[in-house]
Each structure stands twice: as structure tokens, then as C-alpha cells.
Protein backbone atom coordinates (compact mmCIF):
# COMPACT_ATOMS: atom_id res chain seq x y z
CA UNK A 1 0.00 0.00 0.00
CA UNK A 2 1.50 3.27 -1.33
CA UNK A 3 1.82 6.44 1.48
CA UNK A 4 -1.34 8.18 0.39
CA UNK A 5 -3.61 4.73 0.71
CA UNK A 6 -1.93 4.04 4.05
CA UNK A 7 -2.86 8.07 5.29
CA UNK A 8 -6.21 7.84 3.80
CA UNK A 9 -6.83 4.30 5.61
CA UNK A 10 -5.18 5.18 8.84
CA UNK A 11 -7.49 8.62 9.19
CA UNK A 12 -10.73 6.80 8.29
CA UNK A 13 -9.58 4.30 11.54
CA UNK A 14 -9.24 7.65 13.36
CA UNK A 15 -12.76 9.21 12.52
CA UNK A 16 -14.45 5.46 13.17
CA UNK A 17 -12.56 5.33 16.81
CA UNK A 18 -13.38 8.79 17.40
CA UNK A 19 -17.02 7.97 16.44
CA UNK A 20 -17.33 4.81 18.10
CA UNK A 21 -15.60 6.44 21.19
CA UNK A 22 -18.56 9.42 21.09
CA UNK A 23 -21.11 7.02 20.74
CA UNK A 24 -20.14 4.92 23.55
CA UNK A 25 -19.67 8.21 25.59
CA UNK A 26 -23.17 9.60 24.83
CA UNK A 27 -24.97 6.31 25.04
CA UNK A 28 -23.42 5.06 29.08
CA UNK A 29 -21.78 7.98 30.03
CA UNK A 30 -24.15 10.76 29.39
CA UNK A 31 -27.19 8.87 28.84
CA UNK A 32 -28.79 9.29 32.23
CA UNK A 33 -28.34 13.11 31.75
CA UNK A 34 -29.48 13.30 28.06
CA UNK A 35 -32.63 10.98 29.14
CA UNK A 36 -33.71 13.31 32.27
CA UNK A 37 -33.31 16.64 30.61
CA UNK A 38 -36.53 18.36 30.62
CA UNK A 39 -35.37 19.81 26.74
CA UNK A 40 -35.42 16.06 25.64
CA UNK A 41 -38.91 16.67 23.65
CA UNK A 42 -38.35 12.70 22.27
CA UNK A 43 -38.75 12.03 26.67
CA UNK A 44 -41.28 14.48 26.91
CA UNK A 45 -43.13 12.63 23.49
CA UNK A 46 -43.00 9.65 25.79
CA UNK A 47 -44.56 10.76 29.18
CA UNK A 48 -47.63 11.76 26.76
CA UNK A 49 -48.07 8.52 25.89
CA UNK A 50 -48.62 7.62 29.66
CA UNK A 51 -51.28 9.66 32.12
CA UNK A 52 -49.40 12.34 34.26
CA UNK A 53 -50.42 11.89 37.75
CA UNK A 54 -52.25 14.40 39.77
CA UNK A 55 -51.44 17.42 42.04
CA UNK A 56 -54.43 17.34 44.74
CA UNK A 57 -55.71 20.03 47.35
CA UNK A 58 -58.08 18.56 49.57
CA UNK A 59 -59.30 15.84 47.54
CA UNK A 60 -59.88 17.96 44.66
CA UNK A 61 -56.95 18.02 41.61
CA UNK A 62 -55.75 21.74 40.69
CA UNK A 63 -53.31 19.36 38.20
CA UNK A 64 -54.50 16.43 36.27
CA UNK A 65 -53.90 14.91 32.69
CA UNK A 66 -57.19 14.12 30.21
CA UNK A 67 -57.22 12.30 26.87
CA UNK A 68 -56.77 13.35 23.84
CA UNK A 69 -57.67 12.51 20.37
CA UNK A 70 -54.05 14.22 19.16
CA UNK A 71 -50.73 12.54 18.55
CA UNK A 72 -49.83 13.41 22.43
CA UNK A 73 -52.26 11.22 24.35
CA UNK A 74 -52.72 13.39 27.37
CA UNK A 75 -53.12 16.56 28.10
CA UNK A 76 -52.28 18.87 31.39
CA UNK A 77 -55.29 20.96 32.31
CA UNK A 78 -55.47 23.47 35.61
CA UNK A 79 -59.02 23.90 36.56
CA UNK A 80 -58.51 26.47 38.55
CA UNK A 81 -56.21 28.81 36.34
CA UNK A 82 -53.86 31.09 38.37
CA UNK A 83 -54.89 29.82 41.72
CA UNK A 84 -52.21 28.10 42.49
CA UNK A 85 -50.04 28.91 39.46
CA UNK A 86 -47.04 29.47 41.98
CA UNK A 87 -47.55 26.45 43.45
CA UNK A 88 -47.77 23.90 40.55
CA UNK A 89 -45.96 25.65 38.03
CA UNK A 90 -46.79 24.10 34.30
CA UNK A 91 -46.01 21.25 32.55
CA UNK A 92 -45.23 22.47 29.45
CA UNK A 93 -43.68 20.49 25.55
CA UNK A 94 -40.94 23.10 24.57
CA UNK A 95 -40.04 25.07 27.78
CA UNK A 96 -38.59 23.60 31.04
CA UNK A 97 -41.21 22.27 33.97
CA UNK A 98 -41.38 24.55 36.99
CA UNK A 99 -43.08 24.28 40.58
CA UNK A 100 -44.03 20.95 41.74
CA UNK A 101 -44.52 19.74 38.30
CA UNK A 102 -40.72 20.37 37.67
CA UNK A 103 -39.76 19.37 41.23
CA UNK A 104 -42.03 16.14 42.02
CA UNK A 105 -41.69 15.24 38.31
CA UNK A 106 -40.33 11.61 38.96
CA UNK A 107 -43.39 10.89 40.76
CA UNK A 108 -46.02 12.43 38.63
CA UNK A 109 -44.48 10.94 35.15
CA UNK A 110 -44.02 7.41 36.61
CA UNK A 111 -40.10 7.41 36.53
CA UNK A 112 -39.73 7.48 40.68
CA UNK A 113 -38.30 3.94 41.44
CA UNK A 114 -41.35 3.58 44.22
CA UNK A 115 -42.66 2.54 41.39
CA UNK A 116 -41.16 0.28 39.65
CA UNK A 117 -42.88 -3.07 40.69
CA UNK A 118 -45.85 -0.86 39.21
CA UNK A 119 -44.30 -0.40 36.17
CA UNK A 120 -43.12 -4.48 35.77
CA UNK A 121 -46.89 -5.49 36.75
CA UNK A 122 -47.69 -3.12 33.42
CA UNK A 123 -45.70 -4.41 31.43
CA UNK A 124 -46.84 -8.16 32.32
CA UNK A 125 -50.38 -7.06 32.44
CA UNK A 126 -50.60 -4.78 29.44
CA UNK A 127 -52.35 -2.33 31.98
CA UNK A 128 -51.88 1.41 30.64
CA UNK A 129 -48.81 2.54 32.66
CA UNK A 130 -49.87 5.93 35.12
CA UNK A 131 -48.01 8.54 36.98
CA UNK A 132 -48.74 9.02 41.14
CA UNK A 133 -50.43 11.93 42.56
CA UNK A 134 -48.93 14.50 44.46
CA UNK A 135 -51.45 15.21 47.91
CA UNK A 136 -50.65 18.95 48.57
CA UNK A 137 -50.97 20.21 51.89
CA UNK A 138 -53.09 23.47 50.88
CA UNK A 139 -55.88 25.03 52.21
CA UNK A 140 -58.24 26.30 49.70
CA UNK A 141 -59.89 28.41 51.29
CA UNK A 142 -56.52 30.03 52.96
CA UNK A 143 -55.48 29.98 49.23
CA UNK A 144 -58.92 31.85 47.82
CA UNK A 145 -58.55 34.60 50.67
CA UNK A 146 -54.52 34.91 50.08
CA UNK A 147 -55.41 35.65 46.24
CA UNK A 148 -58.00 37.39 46.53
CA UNK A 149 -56.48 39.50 48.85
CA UNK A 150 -53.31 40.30 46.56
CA UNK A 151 -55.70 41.19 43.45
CA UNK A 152 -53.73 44.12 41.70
CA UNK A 153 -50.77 43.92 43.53
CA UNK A 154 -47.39 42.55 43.07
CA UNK A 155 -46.89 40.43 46.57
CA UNK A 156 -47.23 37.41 48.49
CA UNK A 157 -49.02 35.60 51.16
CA UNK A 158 -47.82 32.54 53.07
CA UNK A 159 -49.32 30.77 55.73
CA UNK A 160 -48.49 27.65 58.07
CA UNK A 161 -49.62 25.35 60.33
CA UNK A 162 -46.98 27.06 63.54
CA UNK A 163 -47.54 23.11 65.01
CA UNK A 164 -46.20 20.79 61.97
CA UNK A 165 -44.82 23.36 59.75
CA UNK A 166 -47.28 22.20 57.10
CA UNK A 167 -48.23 25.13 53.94
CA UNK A 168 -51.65 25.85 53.99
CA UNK A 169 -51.53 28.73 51.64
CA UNK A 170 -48.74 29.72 49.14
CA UNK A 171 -49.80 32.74 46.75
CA UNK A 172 -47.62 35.04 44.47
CA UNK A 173 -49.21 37.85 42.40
CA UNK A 174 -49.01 39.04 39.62
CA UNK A 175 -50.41 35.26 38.31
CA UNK A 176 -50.68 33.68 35.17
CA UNK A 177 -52.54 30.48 33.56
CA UNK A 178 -50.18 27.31 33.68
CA UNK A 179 -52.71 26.05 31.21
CA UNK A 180 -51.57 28.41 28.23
CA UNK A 181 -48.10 27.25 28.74
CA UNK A 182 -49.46 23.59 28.71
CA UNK A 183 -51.05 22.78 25.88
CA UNK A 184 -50.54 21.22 22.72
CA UNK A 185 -49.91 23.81 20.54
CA UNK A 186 -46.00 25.42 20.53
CA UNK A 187 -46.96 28.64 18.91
CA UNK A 188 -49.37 29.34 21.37
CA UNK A 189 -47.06 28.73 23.69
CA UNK A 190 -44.30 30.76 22.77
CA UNK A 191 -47.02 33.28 22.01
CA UNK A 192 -48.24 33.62 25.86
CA UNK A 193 -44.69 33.08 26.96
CA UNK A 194 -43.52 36.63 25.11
CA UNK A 195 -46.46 37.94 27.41
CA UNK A 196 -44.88 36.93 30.24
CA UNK A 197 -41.43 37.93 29.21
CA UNK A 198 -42.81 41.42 28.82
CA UNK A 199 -44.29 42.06 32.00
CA UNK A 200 -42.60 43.68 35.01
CA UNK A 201 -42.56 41.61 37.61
CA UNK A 202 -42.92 38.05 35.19
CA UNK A 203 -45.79 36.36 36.79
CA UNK A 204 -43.84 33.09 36.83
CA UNK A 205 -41.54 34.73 39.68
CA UNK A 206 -42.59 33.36 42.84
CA UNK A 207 -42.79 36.18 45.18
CA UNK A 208 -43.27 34.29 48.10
CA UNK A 209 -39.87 31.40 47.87
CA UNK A 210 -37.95 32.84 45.69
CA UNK A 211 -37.70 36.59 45.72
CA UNK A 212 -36.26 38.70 48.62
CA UNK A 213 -37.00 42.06 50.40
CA UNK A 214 -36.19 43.96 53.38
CA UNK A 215 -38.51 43.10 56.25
CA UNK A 216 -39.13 46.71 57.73
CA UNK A 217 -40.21 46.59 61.48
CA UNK A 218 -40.94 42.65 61.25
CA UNK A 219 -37.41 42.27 61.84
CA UNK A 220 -38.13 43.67 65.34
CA UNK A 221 -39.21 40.84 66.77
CA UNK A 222 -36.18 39.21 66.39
CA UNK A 223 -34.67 42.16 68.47
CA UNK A 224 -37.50 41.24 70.67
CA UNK A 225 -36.35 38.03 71.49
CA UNK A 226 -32.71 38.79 71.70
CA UNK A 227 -33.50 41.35 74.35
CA UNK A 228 -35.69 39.01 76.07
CA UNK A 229 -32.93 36.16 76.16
CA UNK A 230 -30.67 38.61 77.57
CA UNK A 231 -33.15 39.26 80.86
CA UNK A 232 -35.24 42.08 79.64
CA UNK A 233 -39.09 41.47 79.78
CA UNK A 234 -41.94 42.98 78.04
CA UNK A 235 -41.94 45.71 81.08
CA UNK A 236 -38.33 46.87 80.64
CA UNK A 237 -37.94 50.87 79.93
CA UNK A 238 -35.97 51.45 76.86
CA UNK A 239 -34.99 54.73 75.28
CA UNK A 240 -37.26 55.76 72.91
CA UNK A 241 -36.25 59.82 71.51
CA UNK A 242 -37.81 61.20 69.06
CA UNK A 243 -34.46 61.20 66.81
CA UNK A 244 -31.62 58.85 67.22
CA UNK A 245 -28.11 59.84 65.16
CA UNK A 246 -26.84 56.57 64.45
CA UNK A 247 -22.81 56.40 65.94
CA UNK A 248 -20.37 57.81 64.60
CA UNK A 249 -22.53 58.79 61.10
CA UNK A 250 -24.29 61.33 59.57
CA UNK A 251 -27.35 59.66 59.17
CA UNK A 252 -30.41 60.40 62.04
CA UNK A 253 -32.88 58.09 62.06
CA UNK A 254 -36.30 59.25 62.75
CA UNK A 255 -39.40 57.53 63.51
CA UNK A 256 -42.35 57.18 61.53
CA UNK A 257 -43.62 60.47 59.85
CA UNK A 258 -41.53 62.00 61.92
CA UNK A 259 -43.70 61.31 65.23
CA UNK A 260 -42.72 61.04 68.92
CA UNK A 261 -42.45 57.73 70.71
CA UNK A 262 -43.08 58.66 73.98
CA UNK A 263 -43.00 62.40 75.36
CA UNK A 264 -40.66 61.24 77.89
CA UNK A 265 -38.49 59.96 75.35
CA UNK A 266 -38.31 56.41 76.65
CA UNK A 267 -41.36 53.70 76.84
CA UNK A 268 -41.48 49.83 78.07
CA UNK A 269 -40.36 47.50 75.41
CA UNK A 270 -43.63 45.99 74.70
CA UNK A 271 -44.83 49.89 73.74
CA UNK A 272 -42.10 50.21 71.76
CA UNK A 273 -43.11 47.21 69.51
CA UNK A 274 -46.73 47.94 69.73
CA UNK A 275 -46.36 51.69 68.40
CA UNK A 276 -43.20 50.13 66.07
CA UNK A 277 -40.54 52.43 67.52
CA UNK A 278 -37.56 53.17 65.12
CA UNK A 279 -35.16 54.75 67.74
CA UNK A 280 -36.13 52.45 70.58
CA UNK A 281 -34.89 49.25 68.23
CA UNK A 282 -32.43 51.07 66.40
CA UNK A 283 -30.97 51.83 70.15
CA UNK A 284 -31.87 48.32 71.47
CA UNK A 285 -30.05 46.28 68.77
CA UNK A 286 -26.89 48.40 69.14
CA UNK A 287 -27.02 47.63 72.90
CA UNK A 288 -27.46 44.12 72.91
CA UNK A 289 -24.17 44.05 69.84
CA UNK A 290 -24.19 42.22 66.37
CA UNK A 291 -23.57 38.61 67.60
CA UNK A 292 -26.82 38.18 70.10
CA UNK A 293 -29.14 39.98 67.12
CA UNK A 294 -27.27 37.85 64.34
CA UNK A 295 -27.57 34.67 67.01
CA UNK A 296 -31.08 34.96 67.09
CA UNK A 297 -31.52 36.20 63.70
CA UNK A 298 -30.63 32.61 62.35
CA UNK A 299 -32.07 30.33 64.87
CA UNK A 300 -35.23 31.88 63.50
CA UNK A 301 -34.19 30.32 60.02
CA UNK A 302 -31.90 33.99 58.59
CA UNK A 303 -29.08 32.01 57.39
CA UNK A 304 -28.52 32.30 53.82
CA UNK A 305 -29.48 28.93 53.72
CA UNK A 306 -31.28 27.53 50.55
CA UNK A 307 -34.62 25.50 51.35
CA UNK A 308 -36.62 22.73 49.49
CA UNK A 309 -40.12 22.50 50.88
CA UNK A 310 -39.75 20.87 48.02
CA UNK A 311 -40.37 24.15 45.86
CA UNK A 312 -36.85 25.77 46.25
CA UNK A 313 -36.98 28.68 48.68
CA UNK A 314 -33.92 31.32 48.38
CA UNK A 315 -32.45 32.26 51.50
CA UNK A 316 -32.47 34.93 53.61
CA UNK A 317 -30.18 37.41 55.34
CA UNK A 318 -29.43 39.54 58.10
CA UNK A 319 -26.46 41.18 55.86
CA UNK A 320 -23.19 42.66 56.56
CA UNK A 321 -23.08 44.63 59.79
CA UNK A 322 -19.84 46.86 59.49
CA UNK A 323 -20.24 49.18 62.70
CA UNK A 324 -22.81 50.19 64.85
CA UNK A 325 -24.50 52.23 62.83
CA UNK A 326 -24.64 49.45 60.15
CA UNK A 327 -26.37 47.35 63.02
CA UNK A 328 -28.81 50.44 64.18
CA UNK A 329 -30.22 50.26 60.73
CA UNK A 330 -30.36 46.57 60.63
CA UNK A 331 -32.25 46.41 64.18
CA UNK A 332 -35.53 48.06 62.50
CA UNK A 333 -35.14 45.34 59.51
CA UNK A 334 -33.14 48.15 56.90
CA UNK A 335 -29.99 47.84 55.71
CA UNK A 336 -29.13 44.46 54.34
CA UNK A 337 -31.54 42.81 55.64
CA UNK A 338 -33.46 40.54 53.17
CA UNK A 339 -36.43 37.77 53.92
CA UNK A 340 -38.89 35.88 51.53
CA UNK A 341 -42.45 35.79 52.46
CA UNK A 342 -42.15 31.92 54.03
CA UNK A 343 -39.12 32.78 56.39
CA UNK A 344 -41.19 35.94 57.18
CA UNK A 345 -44.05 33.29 58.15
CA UNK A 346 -41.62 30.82 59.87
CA UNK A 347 -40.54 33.56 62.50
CA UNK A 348 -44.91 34.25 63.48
CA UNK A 349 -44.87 30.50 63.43
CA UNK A 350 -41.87 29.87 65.61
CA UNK A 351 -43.25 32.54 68.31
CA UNK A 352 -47.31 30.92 67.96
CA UNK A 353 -45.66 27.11 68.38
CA UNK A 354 -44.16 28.19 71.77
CA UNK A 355 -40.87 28.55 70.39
CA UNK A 356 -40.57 25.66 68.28
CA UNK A 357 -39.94 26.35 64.48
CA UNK A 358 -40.58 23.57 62.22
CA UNK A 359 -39.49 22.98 58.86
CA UNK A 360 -42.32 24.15 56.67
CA UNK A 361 -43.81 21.19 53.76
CA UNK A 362 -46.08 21.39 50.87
CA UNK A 363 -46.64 17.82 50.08
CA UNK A 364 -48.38 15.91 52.43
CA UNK A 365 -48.34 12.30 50.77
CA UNK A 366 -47.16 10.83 47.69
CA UNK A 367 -49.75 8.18 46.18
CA UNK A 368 -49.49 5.21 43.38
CA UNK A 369 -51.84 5.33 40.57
CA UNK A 370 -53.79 2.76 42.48
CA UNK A 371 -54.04 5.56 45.59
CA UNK A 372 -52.20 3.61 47.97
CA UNK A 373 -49.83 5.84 49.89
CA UNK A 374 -45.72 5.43 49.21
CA UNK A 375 -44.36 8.35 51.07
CA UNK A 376 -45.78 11.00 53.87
CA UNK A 377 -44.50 13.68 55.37
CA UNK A 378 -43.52 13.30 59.08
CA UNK A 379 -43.46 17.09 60.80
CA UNK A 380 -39.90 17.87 61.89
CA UNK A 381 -38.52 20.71 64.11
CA UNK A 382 -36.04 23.02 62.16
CA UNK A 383 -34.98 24.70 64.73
CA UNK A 384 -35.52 26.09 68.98
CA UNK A 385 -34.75 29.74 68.56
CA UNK A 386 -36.77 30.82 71.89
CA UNK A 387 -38.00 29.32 75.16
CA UNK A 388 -41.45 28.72 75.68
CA UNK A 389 -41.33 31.56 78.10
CA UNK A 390 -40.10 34.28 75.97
CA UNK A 391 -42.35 32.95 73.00
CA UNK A 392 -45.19 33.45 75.41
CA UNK A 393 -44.03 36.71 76.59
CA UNK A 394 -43.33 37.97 72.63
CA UNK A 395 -46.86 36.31 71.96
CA UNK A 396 -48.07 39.24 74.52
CA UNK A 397 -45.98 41.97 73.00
CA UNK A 398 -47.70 40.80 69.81
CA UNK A 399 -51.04 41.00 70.73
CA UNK A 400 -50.78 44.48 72.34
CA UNK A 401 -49.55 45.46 68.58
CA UNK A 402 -53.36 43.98 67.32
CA UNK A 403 -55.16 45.33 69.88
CA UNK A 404 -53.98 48.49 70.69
CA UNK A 405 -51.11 49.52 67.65
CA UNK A 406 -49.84 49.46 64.43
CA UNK A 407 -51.89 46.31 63.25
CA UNK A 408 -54.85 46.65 64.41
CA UNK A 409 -56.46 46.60 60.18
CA UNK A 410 -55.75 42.58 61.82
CA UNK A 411 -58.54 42.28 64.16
CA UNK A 412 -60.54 39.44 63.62
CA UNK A 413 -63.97 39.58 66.03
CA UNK A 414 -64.02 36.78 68.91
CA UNK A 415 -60.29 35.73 68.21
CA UNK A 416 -57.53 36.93 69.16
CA UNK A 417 -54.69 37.67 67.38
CA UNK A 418 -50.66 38.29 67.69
CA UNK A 419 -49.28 40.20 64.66
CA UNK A 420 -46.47 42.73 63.94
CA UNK A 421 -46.60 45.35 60.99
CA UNK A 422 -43.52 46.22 59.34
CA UNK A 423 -43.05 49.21 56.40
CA UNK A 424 -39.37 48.57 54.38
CA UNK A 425 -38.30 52.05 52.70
CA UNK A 426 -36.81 51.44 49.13
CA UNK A 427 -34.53 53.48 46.91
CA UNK A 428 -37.14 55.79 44.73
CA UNK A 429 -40.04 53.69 45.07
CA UNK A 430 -43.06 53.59 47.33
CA UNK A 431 -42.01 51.36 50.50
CA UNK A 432 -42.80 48.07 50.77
CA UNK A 433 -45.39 46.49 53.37
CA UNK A 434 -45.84 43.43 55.56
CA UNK A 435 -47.36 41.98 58.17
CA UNK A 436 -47.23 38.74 60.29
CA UNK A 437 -49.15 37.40 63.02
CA UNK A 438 -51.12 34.19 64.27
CA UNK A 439 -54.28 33.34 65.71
CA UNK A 440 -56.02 31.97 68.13
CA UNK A 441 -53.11 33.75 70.20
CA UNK A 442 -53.60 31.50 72.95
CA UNK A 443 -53.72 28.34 70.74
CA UNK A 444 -52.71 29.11 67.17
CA UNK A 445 -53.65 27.03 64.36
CA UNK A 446 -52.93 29.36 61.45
CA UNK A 447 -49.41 31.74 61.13
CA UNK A 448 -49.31 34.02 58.32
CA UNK A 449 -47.03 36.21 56.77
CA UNK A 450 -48.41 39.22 53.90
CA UNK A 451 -45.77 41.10 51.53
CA UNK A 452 -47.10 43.88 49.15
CA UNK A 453 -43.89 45.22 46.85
CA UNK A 454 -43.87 48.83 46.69
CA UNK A 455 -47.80 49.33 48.03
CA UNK A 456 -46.70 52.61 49.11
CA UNK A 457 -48.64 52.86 52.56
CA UNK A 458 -47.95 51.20 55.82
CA UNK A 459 -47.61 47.30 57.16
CA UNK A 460 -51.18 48.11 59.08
CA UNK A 461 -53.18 49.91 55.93
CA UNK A 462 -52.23 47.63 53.51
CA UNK A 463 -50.61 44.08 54.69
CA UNK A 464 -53.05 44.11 57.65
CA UNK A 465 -56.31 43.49 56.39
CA UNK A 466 -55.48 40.79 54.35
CA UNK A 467 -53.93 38.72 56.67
CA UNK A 468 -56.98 39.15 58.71
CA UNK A 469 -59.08 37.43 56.18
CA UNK A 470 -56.71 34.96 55.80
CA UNK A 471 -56.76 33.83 58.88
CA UNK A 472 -60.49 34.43 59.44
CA UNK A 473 -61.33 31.86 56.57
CA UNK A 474 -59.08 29.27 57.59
CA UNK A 475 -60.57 29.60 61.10
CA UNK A 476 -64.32 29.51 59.98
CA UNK A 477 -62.83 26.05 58.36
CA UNK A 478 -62.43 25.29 61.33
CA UNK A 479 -65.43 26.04 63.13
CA UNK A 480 -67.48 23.91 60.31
């Protein structure tokens, strides 16, 4: 064989190696990868073959796959539209799953290995293979009130059960239809997608896991109970002037609209959270120093510590603290300081559970197609950041700010209820506004936290009154 045959013959045994070597590569090595990418539309052409599993809420599916007379068997429908859009996300054929479809998707296609003696029988039986459902633990009623309470508003509710940790509401506004993104029809879908693109904020965002504000005066409960661990109680006299200039800064801070605490220019601690004193905190926090309100900060969950409940949940963050002044600011939730809407609900639910703060769920079972139950979820304690003595004595404090301060838009008639209002000032826009509280007070069953971005009043005139119906329809529930 003459040179050019032998370079010829010895590059084609290159390019086969090299081709066998890539096949062998994508077909063991990446295969598991290639096969669970949610842009695989040949995987996502075969879970339409198959019935999706449901997503239920109280018996009732919000989720659920019907037949079809198309090429794709089944299609995902959401009977109750934006509902609980932030909750289930969509299940759509060209963009990426979110929200428990995305996150629960194993279960819910038929690909979780809990059931794969399901999937043998099928294949033995010729039975129509099926996904499992997905038992939420949702209140709709909670769910209805939180929504209907955040109509034309960007914002958020979130409520627990303070005793097992368990979601019973999870809203973000603005919404938008998981259905449209859904169906079977890809310019439609890209269509209604642009839509979304275009709006400011998207209404895919979910305000209440995975966006991040400054908490305003909710953050002074946490001072609360660092002052408490230290030996004050609810009766302690704490400086409260009508301006305090932060150390060694320019900056003053004032108190709200410029109004006077107390006209002796110091008050009890628990009037100083029930009027939502500025300078008393501001004071208080530098007092007590940057490791006891950091401490306590994160034992109420404020540790930059990513969540799964199983939807992921961002974490949140007391911040740098440079210098005194740095922590004056943070003490009345400024600064740095940055929550979602569920750690805003954990700390109301920590305080209502007598100090206990457990790790907040949204799924309550996972079923087989054939409704027998493969996995619950067992309540689990996150975390102890009080006693049960200074939870009960904050539980006070927080009732004085219902029935005699800044929330009292929270009343609820016959019940009562522990809250705290908080107003976060932000850079050229109207501030934001929050509230969280719990109720029965003396036994709660419901903990709720409300976030309106930018609403431009206060925690108490805006935040307020929804949380009271919240809570009011979850407790007529109740009562039924």
C-alpha cells in the first residue's frame, strides 16, 4: 500500500474510533443526563403517551392529565387557572417544567423507582402505565382569601400550620394560567410566553420562595427576642427619643412620619413594639451588639441557607453589619436585611408554636396510581430559637400590637390575634409592606405572613387586612 492509501486508511480508523468512542460516551456515560433533561422533547413525546399523575388540594386536583384525540395522548389541564399557578408551576412540551410539576416530576411521570414493581406489573399485564399523585398540603380556602387578597398587587401571602410546619396557603401575584403554557400547541405557547417575558414583575416569579426584600419593622421581633434572652421582659424601659443619630454617622434616624415615641423619650419595650418604635430598636439592637441579634436572627431560620419544601426557597439574610450604625439600621429590619415571604411566616410561626420552628412542607403524601400511599411527610422541628417563656411573653408583645397599635387593620372579632406590621423604605419607590401574626393567640392554628412590593402605605393599611381574612377563613374552616 502506497503512502497516500496508508494516510487515507489510517485517518478513516481515526474518525471510526473517534465515532465509536462518542457514541459509547453519549450512550453510558451521558445517557442518564441526556434521558432526564426536561429539553429532551423525544422524553417528553414519551410521558404523553402515559397519564401524568395528579397534584391534589383537599381531595380535589388543581393538576390532572385528560385524553386526547391528538398525537400526544394526554393533556395537562389546571381547573382552577392562576390559583395556584405558583404552586404547581406548568407542565409544558418546549419550555422547562417549573413548581411541583418540575420538582415532584419523577413521581407524577411514573419514573420514581417507588414505582417500579408498578411499572413491571404493566408491562406483564398490558395495563396502561400511570403517573402518582402528588397530595398537597393546601388550604383552599386560605389559598382563595390569600389571592383574593393580593388582586392588583405585586406580593405574596404565606401561611403555616406554627404546630407541623405544614403550607396551607402559598400565593404570588401578579399570576398567570399554567394552562396556556401547557397545551398542545408550541406557537401558542411561545405566544403567551412573550407575554410573560414582557411584564414587570414576570408572573412566573414566585414572590413568596424565591424573591427577597427587606422586612421593615418585622425584623423587630427578632430584636424582641434577643433582648428578652438577655433578661429584659416585656416591662423593661428602653430609650425611645424622638431622633436617634446613628454612631459615629451622619445619618439620624427618625421615627415614623416623623412622630414622637413617647414624650418622655423612653417607653417599656412591649410599647415600643406595639407603636413600632424606630429609635427604641435602632438603640436596642446596638445595645445588645451584632452577635446576640445575628444569634437569634438565624435560629429563627436567617441564614442564607437555601430550602426545598420541596419548591426551592432562596435564603435569607441579616447582611453585613460593618459598625454600629450598620447594626442600628439593621435592628428596625433596613440595611441588608433581606427575607422571603415563608421565612417571614416561619418567624410568626416559631413565636405561635411556643418557640418551636418547624421545617415548613407542601406535600403531604405521595400516592401510586392505584391511591395507595408510598411516602408522607412526618413534621420535623427546624430549629428552637426561643424558650417557651419568651415565645409566650413575645406572643403578649404581639397582641398588644393587634389590639392596641400598628396592626390593628388585623382584628378578627371573637379571636384573638398576635401580629407585627412592618413598612421597608426602598430606593425611589413607594415602600414596601408586611405583616405577620397568628391566631387563636392562645392556641394558634394558622401563622401568616403578607408582603405587598412597593404598596406605598404602611404594614397596618395595607398588609393588615389581608392577613386578617386569611386567617379568618381558615378559622371559619375550622369552626365547620
Amino acid at each position: 500500500m502506497n503512502a497516500p492509501l496508508r494516510r487515507v486508511a489510517i485517518s478513516i480508523l481515526v474518525l471510526f474510533t473517534l465515532l465509536i468512542i462518542n457514541v459509547n460516551y453519549i450512550q453510558v456515560v451521558r445517557s442518564d443526563e441526556l434521558r432526564n433533561d426536561t429539553g429532551n422533547t423525544r422524553v417528553l413525546a414519551a410521558e404523553y403517551d402515559r397519564e401524568r399523575g395528579s397534584i391534589i388540594v383537599d381531595g380535589e386536583p388543581i393538576a390532572l392529565s385528560v385524553p386526547t384525540e391528538g398525537r400526544l395522548k394526554y393533556l395537562r389541564q389546571y381547573p382552577q387557572g392562576g390559583l395556584y399557578a405558583a404552586v404547581t408551576g406548568y407542565y409544558s412540551l418546549i419550555y422547562n417544567n417549573s413548581g411541583i410539576e418540575r420538582v415532584e416530576n419523577d413521581i407524577l411521570s411514573g419514573k420514581d423507582p417507588r414505582l417500579a414493581l408498578r411499572r413491571l406489573a404493566d408491562m406483564f399485564t398490558g395495563r396502561d402505565p400511570a403517573g402518582g399523585d402528588v397530595v398537597l398540603t393546601l388550604d383552599p380556602a386560605v389559598q382563595a382569601a390569600a389571592m383574593a387578597g393580593l388582586e392588583g398587587v405585586t406580593g405574596a401571602v404565606v401561611a403555616l400550620d406554627p404546630t407541623t410546619g405544614a403550607v396551607l396557603g402559598l400565593a404570588s401575584t401578579p399570576t398567570y394560567d399554567p394552562g396556556l403554557l401547557s397545551s398542545h400547541d408550541p406557537d401558542a405557547i411561545r405566544e403567551y410566553a412573550a407575554q410573560l417575558d414582557a411584564a414587570d414583575p414576570d408572573p412566573r416569579a414566585n414572590q413568596a420562595t424565591r424573591e427577597i426584600y427587606a422586612p421593615g419593622s418585622v425584623f423587630k421581633v427578632i430584636v424582641s427576642a434577643a433582648a428578652l434572652a438577655e433578661g429584659y421582659t416585656p416591662d423593661t424601659v428602653i430609650p425611645a427619643p424622638d431622633e436617634f443619630q446613628l454612631p459615629n454617622s451622619s445619618r439620624v434616624i427618625p421615627n415614623f412620619n416623623g412622630s414622637s415615641c413617647s414624650s418622655t423619650g423612653e417607653q417599656t419595650l412591649q410599647d415600643a413594639l406595639t407603636i413600632s418604635c424606630n429609635t427604641a430598636f435602632a438603640m436596642l439592637g446596638i445595645e445588645l451588639g451584632e452577635d446576640k441579634v445575628r444569634a437569634m436572627a438565624e435560629a429563627f431560620g436567617l441564614d442564607e441557607e437555601r430550602r426545598q419544601i420541596p419548591l426551592p426557597v432562596a435564603g435569607s439574610t441579616v447582611g453585613d453589619i460593618e459598625d454600629d450604625a450598620a447594626l442600628g439600621q439593621t435592628s428596625i429590619g433596613q440595611r441588608d436585611v433581606r427575607v422571603t415571604t415563608l421565612q417571614a411566616a416561619m418567624i410568626a410561626a416559631a413565636v405561635a408554636n411556643d418557640g418551636s420552628l418547624m421545617s415548613p412542607f407542601l406535600v403531604d403524601q405521595v400516592r401510586a396510581p392505584d391511591l395507595s400511599v408510598i411516602d408522607e411527610t412526618t413534621p420535623e422541628e427546624l430549629s428552637r430559637p426561643v424558650s417557651t417563656e419568651i415565645a409566650n411573653q413575645l406572643t403578649e408583645m404581639m397582641q398588644s400590637v393587634v389590639e392596641r397599635g400598628s396592626g390593628r387593620a388585623a382584628r378578627i372579632s371573637g379571636v384573638e390575634v398576635a401580629g407585627k406590621t412592618g413598612t421597608a423604605q426602598t430606593p425611589d419607590a413607594p415602600d414596601h409592606n408586611w405583616f405577620v401574626g397568628f391566631a387563636p393567640a392562645d392556641d394558634p392554628t394558622i401563622a401568616v405572613a403578607v408582603f405587598v412590593k412597593n404598596g406605598g402605605g404602611t404594614g397596618g393599611d395595607v398588609s393588615a387586612p389581608i392577613a386578617r381574612e386569611v386567617m379568618a377563613a381558615y378559622l371559619a374552616g375550622q369552626e365547620d
